[in-house]
Protein backbone atom coordinates (compact mmCIF):
# COMPACT_ATOMS: atom_id res chain seq x y z
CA UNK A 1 -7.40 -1.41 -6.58
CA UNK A 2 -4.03 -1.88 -5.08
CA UNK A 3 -3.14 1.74 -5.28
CA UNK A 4 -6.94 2.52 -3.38
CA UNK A 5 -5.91 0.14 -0.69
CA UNK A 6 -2.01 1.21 0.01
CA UNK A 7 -3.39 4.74 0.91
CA UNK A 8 -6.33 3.53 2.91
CA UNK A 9 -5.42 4.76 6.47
CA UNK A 10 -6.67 2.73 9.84
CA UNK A 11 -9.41 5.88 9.87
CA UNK A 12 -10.01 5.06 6.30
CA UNK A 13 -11.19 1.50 6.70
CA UNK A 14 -13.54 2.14 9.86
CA UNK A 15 -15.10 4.80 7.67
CA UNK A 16 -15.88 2.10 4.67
CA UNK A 17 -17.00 -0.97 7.44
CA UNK A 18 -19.29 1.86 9.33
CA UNK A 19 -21.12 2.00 5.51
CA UNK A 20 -20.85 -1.57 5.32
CA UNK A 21 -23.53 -1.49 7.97
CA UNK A 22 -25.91 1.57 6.54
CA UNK A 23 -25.49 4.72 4.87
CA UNK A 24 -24.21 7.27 7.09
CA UNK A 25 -23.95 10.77 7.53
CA UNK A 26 -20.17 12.25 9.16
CA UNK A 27 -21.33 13.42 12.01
CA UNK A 28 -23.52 9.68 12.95
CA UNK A 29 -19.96 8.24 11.68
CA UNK A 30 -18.02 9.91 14.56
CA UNK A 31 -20.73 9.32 17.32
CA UNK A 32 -21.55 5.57 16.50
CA UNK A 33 -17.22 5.25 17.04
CA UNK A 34 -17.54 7.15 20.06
CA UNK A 35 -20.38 4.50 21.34
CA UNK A 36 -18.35 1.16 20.61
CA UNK A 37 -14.93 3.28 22.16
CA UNK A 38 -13.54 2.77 18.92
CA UNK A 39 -11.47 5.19 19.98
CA UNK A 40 -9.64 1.94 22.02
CA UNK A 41 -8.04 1.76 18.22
CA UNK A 42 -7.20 5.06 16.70
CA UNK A 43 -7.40 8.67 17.70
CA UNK A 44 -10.66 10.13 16.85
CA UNK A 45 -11.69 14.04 15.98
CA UNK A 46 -14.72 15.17 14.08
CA UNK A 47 -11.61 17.16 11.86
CA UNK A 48 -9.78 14.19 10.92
CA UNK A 49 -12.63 11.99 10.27
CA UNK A 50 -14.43 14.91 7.75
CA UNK A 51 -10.54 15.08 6.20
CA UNK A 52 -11.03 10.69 5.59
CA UNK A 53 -14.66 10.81 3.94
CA UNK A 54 -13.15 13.42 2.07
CA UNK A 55 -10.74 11.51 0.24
CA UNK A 56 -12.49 8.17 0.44
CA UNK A 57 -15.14 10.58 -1.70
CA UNK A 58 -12.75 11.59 -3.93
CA UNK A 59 -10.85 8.01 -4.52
CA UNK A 60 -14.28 6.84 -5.58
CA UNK A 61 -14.65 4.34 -2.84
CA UNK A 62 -17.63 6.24 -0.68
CA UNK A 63 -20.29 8.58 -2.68
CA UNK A 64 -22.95 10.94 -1.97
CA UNK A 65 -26.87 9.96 -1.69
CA UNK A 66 -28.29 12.53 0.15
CA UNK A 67 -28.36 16.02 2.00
CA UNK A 68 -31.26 16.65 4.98
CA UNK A 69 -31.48 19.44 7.48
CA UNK A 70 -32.98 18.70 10.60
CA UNK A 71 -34.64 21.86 12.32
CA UNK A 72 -31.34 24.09 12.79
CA UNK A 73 -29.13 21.83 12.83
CA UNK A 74 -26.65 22.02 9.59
CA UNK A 75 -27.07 20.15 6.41
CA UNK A 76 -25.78 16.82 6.58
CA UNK A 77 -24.87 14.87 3.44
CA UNK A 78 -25.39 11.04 4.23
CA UNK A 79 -23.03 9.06 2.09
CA UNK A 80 -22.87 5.19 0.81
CA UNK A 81 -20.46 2.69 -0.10
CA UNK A 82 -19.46 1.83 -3.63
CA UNK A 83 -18.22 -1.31 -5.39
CA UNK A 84 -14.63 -0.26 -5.11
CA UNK A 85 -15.18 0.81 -1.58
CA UNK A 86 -17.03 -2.84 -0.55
CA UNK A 87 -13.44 -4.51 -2.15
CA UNK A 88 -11.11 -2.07 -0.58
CA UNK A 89 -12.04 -2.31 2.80
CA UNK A 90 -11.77 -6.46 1.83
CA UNK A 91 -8.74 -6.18 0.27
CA UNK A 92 -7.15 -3.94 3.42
CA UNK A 93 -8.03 -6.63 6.12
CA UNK A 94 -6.84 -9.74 4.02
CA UNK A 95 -3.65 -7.47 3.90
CA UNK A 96 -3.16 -6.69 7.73
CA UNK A 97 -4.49 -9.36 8.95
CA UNK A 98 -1.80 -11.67 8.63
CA UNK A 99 1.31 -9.13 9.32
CA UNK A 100 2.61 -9.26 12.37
CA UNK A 101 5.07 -5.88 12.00
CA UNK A 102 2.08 -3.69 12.26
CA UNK A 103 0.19 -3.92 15.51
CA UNK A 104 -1.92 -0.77 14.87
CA UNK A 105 -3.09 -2.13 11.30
CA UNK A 106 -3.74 -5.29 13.06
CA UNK A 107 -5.77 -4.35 15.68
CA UNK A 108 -8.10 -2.26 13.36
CA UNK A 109 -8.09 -5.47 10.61
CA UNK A 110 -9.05 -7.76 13.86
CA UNK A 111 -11.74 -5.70 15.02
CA UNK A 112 -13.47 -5.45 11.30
CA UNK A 113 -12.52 -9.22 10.51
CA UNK A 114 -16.24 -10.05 10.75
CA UNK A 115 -16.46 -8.48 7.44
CA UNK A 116 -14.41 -11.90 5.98
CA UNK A 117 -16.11 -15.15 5.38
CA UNK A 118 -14.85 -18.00 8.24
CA UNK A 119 -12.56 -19.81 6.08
CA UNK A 120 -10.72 -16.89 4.94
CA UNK A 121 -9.94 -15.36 8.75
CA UNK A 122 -8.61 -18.67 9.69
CA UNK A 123 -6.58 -18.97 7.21
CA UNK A 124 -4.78 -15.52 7.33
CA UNK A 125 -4.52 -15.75 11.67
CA UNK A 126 -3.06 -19.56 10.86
CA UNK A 127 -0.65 -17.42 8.53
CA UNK A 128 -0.12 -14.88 11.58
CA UNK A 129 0.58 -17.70 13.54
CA UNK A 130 3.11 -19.24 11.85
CA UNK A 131 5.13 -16.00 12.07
CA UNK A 132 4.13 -15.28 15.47
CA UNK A 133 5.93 -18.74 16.16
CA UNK A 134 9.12 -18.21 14.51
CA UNK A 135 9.46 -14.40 16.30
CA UNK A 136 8.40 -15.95 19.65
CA UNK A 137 11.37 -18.47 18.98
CA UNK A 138 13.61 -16.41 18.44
CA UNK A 139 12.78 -14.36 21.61
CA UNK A 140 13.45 -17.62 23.68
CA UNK A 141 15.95 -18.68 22.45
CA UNK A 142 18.33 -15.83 22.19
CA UNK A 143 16.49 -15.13 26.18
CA UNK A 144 18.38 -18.51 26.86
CA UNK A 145 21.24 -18.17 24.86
CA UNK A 146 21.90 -14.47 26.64
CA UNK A 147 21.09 -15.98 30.42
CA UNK A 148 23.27 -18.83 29.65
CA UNK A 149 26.00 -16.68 28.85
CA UNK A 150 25.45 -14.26 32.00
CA UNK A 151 24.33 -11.29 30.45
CA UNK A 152 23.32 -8.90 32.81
CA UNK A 153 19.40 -9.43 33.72
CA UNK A 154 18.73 -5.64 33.27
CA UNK A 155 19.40 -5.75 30.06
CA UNK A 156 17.00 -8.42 29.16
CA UNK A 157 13.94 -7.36 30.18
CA UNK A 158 12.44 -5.78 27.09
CA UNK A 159 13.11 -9.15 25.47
CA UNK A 160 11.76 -10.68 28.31
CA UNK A 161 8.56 -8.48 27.99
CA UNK A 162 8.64 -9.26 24.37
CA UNK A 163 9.14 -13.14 24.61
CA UNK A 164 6.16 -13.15 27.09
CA UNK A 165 3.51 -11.12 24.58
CA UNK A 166 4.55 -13.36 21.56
CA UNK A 167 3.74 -16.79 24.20
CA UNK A 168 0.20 -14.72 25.45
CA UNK A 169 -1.04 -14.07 22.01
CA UNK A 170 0.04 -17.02 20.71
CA UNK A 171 -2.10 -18.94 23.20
CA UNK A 172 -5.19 -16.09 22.71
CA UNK A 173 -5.00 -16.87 18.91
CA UNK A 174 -4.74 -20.69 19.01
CA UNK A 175 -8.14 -20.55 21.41
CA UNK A 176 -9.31 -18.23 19.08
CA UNK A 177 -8.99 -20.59 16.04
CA UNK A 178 -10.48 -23.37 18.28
CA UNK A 179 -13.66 -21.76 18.46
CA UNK A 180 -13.86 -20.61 14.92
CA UNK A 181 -13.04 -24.15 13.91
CA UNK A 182 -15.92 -25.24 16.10
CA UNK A 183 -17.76 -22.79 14.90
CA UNK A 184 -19.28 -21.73 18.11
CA UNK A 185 -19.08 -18.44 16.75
CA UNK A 186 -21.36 -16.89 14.39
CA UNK A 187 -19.28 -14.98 11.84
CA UNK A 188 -19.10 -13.92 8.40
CA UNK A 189 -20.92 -10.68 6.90
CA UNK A 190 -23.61 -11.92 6.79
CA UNK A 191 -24.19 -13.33 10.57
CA UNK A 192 -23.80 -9.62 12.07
CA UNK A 193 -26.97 -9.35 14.16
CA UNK A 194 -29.45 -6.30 14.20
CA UNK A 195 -29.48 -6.94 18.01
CA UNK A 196 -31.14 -4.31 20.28
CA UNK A 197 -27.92 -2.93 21.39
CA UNK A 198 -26.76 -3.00 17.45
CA UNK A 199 -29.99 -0.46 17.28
CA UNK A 200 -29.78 1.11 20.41
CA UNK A 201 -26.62 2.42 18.97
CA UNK A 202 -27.33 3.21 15.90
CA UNK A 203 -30.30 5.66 17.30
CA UNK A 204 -27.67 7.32 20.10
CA UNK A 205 -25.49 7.81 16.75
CA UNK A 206 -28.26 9.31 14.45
CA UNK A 207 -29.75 11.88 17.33
């Protein structure tokens, strides 16, 4: 398993929550991540994403279960999720979720967390927090240190920048931890809602 999820790319993981949801075919794949602007995350092309559910096929973590033609268009095999596919994509988020060296990983394990029960998300942000505390920190402190010793201001302000992002997402992610303490939001796998929209996209994808 641990071999599956080290070459599981950002692309990778979409690919195995999409399936989470339904089977898919490639081409509903690339249109459904097109509707939500996944594309906010990672760079999507129908060349890249055909290359992924290649080798997700081939790793054993996504399979075939069926082949339609509609009319003229092209044959289009519709593919499912398999056992080792359900834990990978797991095992990926619990991985990234914490880390706070990777913002790319991170922002692609954040927006699929929903796929983790409650408890475990809160732990692994309250682990993110913890090191987004000691880097933030350090960012002050050596801000003061370096003012206090009259270093030159222009040479400060990407540590400035930096010391201000660690303080904003530090106060984003201990609001965000308040509310799924209170549970005020619905979460888990099992509390994603077929909402109209949730259809309504699903039926842009599919056409």
């Amino acid at each position: 398993m641990k071999d599956a999820v080290d070459r599981l790319t950002p692309m990778g993981v979409m690919v195995l929550a999409l399936l989470r949801e339904a089977d898919m075919h490639p081409y509903e794949m690339v249109r459904l991540m097109r509707v939500r602007h996944d594309d906010r995350l990672l760079t999507i092309t129908n060349g890249t994403l055909y290359h992924t559910v290649a080798r997700l096929q081939r790793a054993g973590l996504i399979d075939e279960v069926g082949i339609d033609r509609d009319g003229n268009r092209p044959e289009r095999t519709t593919y499912t999720l398999t056992d080792a596919g359900r834990d990978a994509v797991i095992a990926w988020v619990r991985r990234e979720l914490p880390k706070v060296d990777r913002p790319a990983e991170f922002r692609v394990a954040l927006a699929e967390a929903h796929n983790l029960e409650r408890a475990d998300v809160v732990e692994l942000l309250e682990e993110r927090r913890d090191a987004l505390v000691d880097d933030h920190v350090m960012h002050r402190d050596g801000l003061s240190k370096a003012r206090a010793n009259s270093v030159p201001e222009q040479v400060l302000v990407e540590i400035e920048r930096q010391e201000a992002l660690l303080a904003a997402e530090l106060r984003w992610l201990d609001s965000l931890l308040a509310r799924l303490d209170a549970d005020s939001i619905p979460w888990g796998p099992t509390k994603f809602p077929h909402s109209d929209r949730y259809l309504a996209q699903r039926k842009a994808a599919q056409q």
